[in-house]
PDB file of N, CA and C in Angstrom:
ATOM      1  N   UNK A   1     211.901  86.845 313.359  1.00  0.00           N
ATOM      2  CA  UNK A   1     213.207  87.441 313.181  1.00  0.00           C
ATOM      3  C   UNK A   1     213.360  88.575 314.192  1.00  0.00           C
ATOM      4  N   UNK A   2     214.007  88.050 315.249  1.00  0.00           N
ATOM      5  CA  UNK A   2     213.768  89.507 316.284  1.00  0.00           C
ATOM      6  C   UNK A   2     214.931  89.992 316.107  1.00  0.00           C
ATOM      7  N   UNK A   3     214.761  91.346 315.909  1.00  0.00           N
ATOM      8  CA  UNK A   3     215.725  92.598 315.755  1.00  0.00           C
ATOM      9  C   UNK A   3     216.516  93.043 317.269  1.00  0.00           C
ATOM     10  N   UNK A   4     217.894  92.481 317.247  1.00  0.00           N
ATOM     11  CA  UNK A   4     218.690  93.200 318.929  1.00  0.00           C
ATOM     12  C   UNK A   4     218.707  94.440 318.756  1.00  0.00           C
ATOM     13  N   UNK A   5     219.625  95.051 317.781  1.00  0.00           N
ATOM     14  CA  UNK A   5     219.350  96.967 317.986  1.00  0.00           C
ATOM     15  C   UNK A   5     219.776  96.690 316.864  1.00  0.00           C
ATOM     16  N   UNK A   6     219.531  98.348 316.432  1.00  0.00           N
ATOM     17  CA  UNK A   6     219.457  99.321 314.870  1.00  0.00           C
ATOM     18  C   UNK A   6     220.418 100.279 315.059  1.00  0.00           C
ATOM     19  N   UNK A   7     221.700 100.548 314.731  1.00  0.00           N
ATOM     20  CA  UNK A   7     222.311 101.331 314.899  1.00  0.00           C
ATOM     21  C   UNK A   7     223.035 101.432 313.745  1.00  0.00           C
ATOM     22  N   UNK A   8     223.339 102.604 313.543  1.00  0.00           N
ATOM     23  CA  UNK A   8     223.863 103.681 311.816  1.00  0.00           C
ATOM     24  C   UNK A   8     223.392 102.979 311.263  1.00  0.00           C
ATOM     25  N   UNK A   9     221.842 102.361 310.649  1.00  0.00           N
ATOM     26  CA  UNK A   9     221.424 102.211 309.842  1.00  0.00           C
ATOM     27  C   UNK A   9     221.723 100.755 309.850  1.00  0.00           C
ATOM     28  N   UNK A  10     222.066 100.186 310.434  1.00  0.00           N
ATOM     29  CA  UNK A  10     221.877  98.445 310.036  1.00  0.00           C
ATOM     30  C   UNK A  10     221.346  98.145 311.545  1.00  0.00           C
ATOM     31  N   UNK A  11     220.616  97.091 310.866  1.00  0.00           N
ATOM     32  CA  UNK A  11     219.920  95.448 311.778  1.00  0.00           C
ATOM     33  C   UNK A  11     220.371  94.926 312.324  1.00  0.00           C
ATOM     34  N   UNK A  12     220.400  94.410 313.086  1.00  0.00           N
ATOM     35  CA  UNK A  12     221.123  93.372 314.066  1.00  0.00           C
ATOM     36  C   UNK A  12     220.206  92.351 314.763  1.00  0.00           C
ATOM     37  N   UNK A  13     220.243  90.960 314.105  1.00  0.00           N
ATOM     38  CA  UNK A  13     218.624  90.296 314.467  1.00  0.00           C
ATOM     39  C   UNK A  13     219.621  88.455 313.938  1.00  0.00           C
ATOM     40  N   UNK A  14     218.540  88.005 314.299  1.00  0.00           N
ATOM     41  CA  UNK A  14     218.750  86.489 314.340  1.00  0.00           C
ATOM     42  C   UNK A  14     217.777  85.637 313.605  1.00  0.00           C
ATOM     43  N   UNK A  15     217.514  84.871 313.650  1.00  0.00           N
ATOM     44  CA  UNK A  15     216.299  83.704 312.977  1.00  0.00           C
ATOM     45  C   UNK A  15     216.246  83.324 313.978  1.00  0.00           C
ATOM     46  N   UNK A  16     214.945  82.705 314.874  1.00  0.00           N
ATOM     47  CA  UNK A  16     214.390  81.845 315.365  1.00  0.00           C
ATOM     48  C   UNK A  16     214.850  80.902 315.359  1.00  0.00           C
ATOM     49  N   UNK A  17     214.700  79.867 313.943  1.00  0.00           N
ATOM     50  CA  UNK A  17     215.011  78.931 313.297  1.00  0.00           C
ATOM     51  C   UNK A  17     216.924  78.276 314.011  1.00  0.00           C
ATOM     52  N   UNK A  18     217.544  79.267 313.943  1.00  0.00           N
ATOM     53  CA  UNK A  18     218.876  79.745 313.652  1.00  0.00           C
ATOM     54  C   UNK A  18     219.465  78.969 315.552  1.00  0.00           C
ATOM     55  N   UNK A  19     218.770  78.741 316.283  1.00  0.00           N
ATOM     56  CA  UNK A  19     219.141  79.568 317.978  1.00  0.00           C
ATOM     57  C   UNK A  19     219.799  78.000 318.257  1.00  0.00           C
ATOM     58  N   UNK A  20     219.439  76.559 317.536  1.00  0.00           N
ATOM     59  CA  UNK A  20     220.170  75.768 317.352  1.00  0.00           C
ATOM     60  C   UNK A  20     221.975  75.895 317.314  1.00  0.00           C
ATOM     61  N   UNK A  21     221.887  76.671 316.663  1.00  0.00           N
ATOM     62  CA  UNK A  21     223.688  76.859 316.224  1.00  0.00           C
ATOM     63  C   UNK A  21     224.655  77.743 316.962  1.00  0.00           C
ATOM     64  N   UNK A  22     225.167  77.618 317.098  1.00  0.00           N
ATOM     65  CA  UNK A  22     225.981  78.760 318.245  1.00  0.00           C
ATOM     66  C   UNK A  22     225.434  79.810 318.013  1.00  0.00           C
ATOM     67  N   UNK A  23     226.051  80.778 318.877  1.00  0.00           N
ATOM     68  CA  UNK A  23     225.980  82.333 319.002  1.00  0.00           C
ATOM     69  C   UNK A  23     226.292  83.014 317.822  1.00  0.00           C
ATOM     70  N   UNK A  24     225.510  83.775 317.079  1.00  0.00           N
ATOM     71  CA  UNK A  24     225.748  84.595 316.293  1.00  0.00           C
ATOM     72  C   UNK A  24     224.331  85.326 315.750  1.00  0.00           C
ATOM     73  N   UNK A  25     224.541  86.717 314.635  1.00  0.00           N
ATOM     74  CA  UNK A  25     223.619  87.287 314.498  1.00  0.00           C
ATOM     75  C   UNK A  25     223.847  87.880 312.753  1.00  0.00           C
ATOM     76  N   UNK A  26     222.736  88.197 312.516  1.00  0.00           N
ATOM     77  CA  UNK A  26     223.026  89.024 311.040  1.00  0.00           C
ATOM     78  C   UNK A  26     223.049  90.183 311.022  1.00  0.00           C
ATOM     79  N   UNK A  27     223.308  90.692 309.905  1.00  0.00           N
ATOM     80  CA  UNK A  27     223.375  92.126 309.877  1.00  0.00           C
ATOM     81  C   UNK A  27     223.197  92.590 308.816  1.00  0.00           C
ATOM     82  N   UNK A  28     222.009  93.644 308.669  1.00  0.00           N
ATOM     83  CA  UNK A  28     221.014  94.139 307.308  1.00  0.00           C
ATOM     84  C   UNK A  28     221.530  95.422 307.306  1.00  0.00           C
ATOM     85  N   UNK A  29     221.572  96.072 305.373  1.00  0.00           N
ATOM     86  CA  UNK A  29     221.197  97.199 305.409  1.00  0.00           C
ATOM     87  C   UNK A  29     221.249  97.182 304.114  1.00  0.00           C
ATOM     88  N   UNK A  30     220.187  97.956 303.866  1.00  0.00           N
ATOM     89  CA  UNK A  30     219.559  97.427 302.580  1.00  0.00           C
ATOM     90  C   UNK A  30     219.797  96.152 301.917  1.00  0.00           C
ATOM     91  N   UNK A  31     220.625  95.740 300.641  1.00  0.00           N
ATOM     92  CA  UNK A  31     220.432  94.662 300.072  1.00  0.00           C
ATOM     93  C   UNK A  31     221.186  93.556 301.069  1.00  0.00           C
ATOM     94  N   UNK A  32     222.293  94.260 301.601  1.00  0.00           N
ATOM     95  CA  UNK A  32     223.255  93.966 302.023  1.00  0.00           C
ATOM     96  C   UNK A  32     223.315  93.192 303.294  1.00  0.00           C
ATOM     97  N   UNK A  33     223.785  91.938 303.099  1.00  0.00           N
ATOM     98  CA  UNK A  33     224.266  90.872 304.579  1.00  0.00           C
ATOM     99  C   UNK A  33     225.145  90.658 304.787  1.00  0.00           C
ATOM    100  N   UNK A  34     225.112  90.309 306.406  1.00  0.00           N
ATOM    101  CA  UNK A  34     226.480  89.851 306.739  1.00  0.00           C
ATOM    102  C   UNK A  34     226.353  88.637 308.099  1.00  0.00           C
ATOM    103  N   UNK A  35     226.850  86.929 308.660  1.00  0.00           N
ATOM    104  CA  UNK A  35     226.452  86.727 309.630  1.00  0.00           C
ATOM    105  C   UNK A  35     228.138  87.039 310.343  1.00  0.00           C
ATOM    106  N   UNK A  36     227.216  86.740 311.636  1.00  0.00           N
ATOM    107  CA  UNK A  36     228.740  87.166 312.464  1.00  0.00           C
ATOM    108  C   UNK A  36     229.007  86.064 313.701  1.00  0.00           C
ATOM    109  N   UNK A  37     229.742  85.016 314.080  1.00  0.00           N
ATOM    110  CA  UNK A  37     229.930  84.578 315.154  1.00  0.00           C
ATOM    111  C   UNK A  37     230.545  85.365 316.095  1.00  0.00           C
ATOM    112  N   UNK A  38     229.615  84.999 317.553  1.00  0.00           N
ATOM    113  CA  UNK A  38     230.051  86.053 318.359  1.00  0.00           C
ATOM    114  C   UNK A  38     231.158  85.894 319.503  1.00  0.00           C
ATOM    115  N   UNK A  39     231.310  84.331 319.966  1.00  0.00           N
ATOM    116  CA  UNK A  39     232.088  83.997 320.432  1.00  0.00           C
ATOM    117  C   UNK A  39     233.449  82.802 319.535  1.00  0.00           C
ATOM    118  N   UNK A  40     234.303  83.371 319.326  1.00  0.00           N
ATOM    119  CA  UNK A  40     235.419  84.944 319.360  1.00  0.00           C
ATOM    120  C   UNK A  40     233.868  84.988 317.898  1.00  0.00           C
ATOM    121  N   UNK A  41     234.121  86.750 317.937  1.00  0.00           N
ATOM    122  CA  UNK A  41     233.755  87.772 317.555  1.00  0.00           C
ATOM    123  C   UNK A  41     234.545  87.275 315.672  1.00  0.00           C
ATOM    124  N   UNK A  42     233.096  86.607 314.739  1.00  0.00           N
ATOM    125  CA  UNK A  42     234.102  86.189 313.863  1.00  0.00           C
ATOM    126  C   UNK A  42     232.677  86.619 312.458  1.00  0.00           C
ATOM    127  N   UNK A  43     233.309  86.935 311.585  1.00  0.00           N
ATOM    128  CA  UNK A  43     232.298  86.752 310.438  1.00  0.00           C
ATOM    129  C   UNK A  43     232.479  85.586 309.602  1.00  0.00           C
ATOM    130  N   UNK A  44     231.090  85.025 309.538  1.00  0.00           N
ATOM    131  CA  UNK A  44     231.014  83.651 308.845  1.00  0.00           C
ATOM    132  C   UNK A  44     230.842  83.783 307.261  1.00  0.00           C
ATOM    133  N   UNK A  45     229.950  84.970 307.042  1.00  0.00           N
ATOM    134  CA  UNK A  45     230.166  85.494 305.563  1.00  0.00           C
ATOM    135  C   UNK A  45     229.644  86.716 305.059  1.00  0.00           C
ATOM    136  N   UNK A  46     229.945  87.252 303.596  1.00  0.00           N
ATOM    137  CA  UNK A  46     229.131  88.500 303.812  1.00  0.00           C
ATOM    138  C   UNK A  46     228.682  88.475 302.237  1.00  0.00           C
ATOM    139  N   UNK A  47     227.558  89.365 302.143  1.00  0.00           N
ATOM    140  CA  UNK A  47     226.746  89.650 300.793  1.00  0.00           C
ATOM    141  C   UNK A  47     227.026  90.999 300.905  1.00  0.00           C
ATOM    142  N   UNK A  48     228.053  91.584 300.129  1.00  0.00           N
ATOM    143  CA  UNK A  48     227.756  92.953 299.736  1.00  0.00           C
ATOM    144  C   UNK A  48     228.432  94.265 300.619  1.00  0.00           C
ATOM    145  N   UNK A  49     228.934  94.147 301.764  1.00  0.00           N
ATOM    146  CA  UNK A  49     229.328  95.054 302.646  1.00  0.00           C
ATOM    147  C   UNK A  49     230.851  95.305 302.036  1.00  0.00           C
ATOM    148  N   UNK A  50     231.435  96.617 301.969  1.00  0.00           N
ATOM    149  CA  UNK A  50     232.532  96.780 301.863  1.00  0.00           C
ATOM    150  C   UNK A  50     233.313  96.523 303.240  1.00  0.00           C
ATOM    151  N   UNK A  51     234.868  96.091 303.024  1.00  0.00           N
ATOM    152  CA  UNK A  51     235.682  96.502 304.176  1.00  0.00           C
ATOM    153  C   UNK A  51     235.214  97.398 305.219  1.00  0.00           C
ATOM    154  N   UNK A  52     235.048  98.418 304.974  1.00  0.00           N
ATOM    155  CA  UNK A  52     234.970 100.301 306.009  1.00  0.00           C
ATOM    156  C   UNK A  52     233.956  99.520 306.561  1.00  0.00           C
ATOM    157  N   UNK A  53     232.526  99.699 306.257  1.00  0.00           N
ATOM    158  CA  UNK A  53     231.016  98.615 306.752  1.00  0.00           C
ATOM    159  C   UNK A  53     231.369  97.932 307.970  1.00  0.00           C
ATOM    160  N   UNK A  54     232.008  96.701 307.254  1.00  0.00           N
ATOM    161  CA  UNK A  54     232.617  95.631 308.011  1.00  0.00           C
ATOM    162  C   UNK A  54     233.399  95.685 309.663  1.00  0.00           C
ATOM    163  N   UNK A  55     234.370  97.282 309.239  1.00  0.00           N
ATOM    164  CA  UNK A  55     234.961  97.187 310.313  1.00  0.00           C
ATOM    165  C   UNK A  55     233.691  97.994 311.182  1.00  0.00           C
ATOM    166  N   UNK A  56     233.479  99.013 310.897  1.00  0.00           N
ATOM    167  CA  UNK A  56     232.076  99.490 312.017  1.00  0.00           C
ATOM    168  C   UNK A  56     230.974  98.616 312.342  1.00  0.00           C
ATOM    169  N   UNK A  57     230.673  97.481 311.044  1.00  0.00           N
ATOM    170  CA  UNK A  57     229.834  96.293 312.194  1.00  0.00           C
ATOM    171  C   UNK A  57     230.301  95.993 312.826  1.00  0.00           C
ATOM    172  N   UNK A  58     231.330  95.262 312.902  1.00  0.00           N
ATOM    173  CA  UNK A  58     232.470  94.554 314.034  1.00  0.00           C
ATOM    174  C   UNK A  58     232.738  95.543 315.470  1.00  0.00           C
ATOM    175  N   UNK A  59     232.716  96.974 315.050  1.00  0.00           N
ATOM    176  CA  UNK A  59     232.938  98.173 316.261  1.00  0.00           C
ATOM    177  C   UNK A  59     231.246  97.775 317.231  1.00  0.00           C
ATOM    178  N   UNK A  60     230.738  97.927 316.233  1.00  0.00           N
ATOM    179  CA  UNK A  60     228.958  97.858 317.020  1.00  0.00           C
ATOM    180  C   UNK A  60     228.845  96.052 317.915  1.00  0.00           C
ATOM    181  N   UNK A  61     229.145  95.676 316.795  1.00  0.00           N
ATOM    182  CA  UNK A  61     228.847  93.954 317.561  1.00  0.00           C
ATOM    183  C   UNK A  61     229.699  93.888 319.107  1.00  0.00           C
ATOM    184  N   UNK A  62     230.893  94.697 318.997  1.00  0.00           N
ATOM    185  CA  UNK A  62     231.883  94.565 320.298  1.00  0.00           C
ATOM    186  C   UNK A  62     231.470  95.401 320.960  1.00  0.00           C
ATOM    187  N   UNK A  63     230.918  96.302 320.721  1.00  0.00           N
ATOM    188  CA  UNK A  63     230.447  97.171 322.025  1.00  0.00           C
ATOM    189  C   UNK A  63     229.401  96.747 322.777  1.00  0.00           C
ATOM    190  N   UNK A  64     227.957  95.657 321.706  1.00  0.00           N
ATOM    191  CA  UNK A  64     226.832  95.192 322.314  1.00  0.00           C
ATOM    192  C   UNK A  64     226.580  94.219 322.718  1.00  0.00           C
ATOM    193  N   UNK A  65     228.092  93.685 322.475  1.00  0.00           N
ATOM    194  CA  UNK A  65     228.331  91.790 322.903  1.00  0.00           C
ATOM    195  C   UNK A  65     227.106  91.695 324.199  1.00  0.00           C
ATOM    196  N   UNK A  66     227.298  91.931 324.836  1.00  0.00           N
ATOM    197  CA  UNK A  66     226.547  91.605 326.212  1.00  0.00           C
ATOM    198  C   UNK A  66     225.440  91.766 325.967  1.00  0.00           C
ATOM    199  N   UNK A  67     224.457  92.475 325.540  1.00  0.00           N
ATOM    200  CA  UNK A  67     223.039  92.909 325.401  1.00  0.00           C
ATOM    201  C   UNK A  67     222.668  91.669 324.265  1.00  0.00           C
ATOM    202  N   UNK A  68     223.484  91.560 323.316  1.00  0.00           N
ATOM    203  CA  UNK A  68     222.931  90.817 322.065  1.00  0.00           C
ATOM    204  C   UNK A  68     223.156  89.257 322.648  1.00  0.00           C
ATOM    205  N   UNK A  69     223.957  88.954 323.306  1.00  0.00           N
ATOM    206  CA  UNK A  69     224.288  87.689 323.975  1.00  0.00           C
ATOM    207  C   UNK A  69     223.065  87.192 325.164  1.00  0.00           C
ATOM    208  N   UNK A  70     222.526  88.350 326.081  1.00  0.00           N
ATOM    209  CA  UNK A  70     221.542  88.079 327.115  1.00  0.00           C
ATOM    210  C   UNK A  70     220.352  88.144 326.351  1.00  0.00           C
ATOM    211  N   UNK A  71     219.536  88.773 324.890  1.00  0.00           N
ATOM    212  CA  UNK A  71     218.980  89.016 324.309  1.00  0.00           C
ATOM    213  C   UNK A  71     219.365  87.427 323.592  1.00  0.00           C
ATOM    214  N   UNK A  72     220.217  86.659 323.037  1.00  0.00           N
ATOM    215  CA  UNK A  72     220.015  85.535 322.607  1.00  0.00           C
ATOM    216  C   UNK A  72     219.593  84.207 323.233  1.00  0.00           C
ATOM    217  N   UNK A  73     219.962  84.636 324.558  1.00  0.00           N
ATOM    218  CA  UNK A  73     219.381  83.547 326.006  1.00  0.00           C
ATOM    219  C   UNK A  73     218.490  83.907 326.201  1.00  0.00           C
ATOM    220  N   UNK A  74     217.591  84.996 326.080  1.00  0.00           N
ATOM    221  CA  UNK A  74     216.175  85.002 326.763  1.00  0.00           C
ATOM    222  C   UNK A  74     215.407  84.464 325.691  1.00  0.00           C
ATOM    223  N   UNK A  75     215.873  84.420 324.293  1.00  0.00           N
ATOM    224  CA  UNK A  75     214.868  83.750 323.327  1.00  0.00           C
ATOM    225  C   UNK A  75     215.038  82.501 323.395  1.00  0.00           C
ATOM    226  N   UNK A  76     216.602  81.885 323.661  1.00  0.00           N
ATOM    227  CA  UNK A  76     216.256  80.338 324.241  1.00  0.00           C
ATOM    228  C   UNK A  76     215.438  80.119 325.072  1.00  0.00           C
ATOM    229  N   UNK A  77     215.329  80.946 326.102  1.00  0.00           N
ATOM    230  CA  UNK A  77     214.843  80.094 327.564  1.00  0.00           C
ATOM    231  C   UNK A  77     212.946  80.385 327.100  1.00  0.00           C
ATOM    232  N   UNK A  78     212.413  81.180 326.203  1.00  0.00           N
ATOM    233  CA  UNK A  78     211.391  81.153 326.047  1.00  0.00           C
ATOM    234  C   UNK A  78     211.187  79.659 325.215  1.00  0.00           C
ATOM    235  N   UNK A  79     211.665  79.435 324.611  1.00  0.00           N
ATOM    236  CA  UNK A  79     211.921  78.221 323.566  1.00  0.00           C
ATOM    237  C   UNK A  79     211.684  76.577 324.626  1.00  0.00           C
ATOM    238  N   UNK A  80     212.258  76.720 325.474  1.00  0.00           N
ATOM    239  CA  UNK A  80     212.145  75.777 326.032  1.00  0.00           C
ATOM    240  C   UNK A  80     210.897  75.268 327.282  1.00  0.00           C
TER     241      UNK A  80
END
């Protein structure tokens, strides 16, 4: 489960397993999940996050699009 970045307290990480399926990532903090498709920038579902949460994951995911996107290709290309 590699972790892209940690910022205000939530995770931002993927499954291994997962790198099959389009672009997207989860997002931890404490009990609480959420996945997110990244191209368009979409949430697929959530466990527990209020609205407010939601919109500051969505602020973080758009600012790191690029890092979390080149960070999801380098774990493909190890894969292969």
């Amino acid at each position: 489960m590699p972790v892209v970045l940690r910022e205000r307290g939530y995770a931002v990480f993927f499954y291994m397993y997962d790198l099959s399926e389009p672009i997207h990532v989860h997002v931890r903090n404490d009990r609480k999940e959420a996945k997110y498709w990244l191209d368009p920038l979409v949430m697929a579902w959530n466990k527990g996050f209020r609205t407010q949460e939601l919109n500051r994951i969505e602020q973080i995911l758009h600012r790191n699009h690029d890092r979390i996107v080149t960070f999801w290709n380098r774990e493909q290309d190890k894969r292969r």
